[in-house]
Protein backbone atom coordinates (compact mmCIF):
# COMPACT_ATOMS: atom_id res chain seq x y z
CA UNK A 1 25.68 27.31 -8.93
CA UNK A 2 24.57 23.73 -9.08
CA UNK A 3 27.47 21.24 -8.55
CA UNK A 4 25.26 18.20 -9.44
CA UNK A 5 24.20 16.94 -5.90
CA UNK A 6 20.62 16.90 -5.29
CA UNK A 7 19.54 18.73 -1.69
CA UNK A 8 16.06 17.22 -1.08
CA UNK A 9 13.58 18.93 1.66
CA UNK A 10 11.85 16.75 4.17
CA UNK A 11 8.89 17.32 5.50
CA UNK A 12 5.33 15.52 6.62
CA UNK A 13 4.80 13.63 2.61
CA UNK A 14 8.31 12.51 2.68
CA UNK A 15 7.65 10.65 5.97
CA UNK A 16 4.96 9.04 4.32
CA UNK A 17 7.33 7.65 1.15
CA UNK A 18 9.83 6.62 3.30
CA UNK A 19 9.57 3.46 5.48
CA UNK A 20 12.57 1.54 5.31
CA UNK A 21 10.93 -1.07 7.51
CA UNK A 22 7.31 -3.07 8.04
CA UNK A 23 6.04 -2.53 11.27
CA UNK A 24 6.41 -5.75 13.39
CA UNK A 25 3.32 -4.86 15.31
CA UNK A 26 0.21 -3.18 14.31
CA UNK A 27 -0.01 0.80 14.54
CA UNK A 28 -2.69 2.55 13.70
CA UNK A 29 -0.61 5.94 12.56
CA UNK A 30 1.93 3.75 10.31
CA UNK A 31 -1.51 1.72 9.02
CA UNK A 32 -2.92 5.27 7.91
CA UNK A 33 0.33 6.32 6.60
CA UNK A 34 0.40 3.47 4.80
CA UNK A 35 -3.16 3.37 3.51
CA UNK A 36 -2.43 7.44 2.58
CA UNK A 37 0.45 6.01 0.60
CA UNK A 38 -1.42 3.61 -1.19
CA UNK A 39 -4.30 5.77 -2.09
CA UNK A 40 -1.88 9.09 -3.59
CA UNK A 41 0.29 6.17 -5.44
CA UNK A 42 -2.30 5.08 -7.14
CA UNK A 43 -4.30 7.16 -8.09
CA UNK A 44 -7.37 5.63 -5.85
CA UNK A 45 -10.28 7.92 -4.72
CA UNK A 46 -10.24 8.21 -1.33
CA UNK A 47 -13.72 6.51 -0.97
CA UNK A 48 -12.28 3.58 -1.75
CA UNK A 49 -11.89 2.79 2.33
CA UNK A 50 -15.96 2.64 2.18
CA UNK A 51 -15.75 -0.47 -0.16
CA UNK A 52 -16.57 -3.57 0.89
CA UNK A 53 -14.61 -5.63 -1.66
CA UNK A 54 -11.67 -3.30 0.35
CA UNK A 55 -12.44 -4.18 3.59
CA UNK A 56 -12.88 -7.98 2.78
CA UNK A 57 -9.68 -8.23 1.53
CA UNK A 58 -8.09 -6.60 4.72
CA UNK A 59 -9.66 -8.60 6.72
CA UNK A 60 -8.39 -11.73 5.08
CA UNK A 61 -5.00 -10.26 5.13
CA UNK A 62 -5.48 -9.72 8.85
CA UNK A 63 -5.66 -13.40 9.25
CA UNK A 64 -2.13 -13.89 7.79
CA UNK A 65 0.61 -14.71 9.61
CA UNK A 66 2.28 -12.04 11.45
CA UNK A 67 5.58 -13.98 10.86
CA UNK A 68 5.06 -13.91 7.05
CA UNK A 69 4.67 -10.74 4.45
CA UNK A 70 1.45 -11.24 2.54
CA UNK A 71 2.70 -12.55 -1.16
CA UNK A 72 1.18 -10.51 -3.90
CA UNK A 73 0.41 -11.88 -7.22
CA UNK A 74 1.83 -10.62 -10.45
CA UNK A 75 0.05 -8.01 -12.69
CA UNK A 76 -0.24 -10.88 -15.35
CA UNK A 77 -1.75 -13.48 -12.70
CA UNK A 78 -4.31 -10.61 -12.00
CA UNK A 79 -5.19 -10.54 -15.51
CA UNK A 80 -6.19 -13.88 -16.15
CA UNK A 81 -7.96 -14.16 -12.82
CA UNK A 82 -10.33 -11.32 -14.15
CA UNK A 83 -10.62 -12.67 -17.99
CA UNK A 84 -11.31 -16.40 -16.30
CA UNK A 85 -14.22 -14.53 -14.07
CA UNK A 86 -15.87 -12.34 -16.74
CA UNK A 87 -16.26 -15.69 -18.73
């Protein structure tokens, strides 16, 4: 009989879903985990770490302050910034 709670299993994918925190240094297994994460969420083919327009924009983000998160732009800002360079 189901009394309305929800029992949830945990195993090696839910580690990867849930990371309550940001690493404060780097680690390569929570940098895969992440990167794993990113890929399944969405939807990216997993060739995607050969790219070069990929890997550029790690590296920038590398250069970012440790002290800061990296800021994001919105979906919208994203959209003009590819209509303004298709022009």
């Amino acid at each position: 009989m189901n009394d309305g709670a929800r029992s949830r299993a945990t195993g090696p994918l839910d580690a990867l879903f849930n990371f309550s925190k940001q690493p404060k240094v780097f680690d390569r297994k929570t940098f895969e985990d992440l990167l794993v994460r990113f890929v399944v969420t969405t939807k990216q083919p997993f060739a995607i770490v050969k790219s070069t327009a990929f890997q550029e924009l790690l590296d920038l983000v590398v250069m970012a302050s440790t002290n800061s998160q990296v800021k994001l732009p919105s979906e919208v800002t994203l959209a003009d910034k590819v209509y303004i360079v298709s022009l």
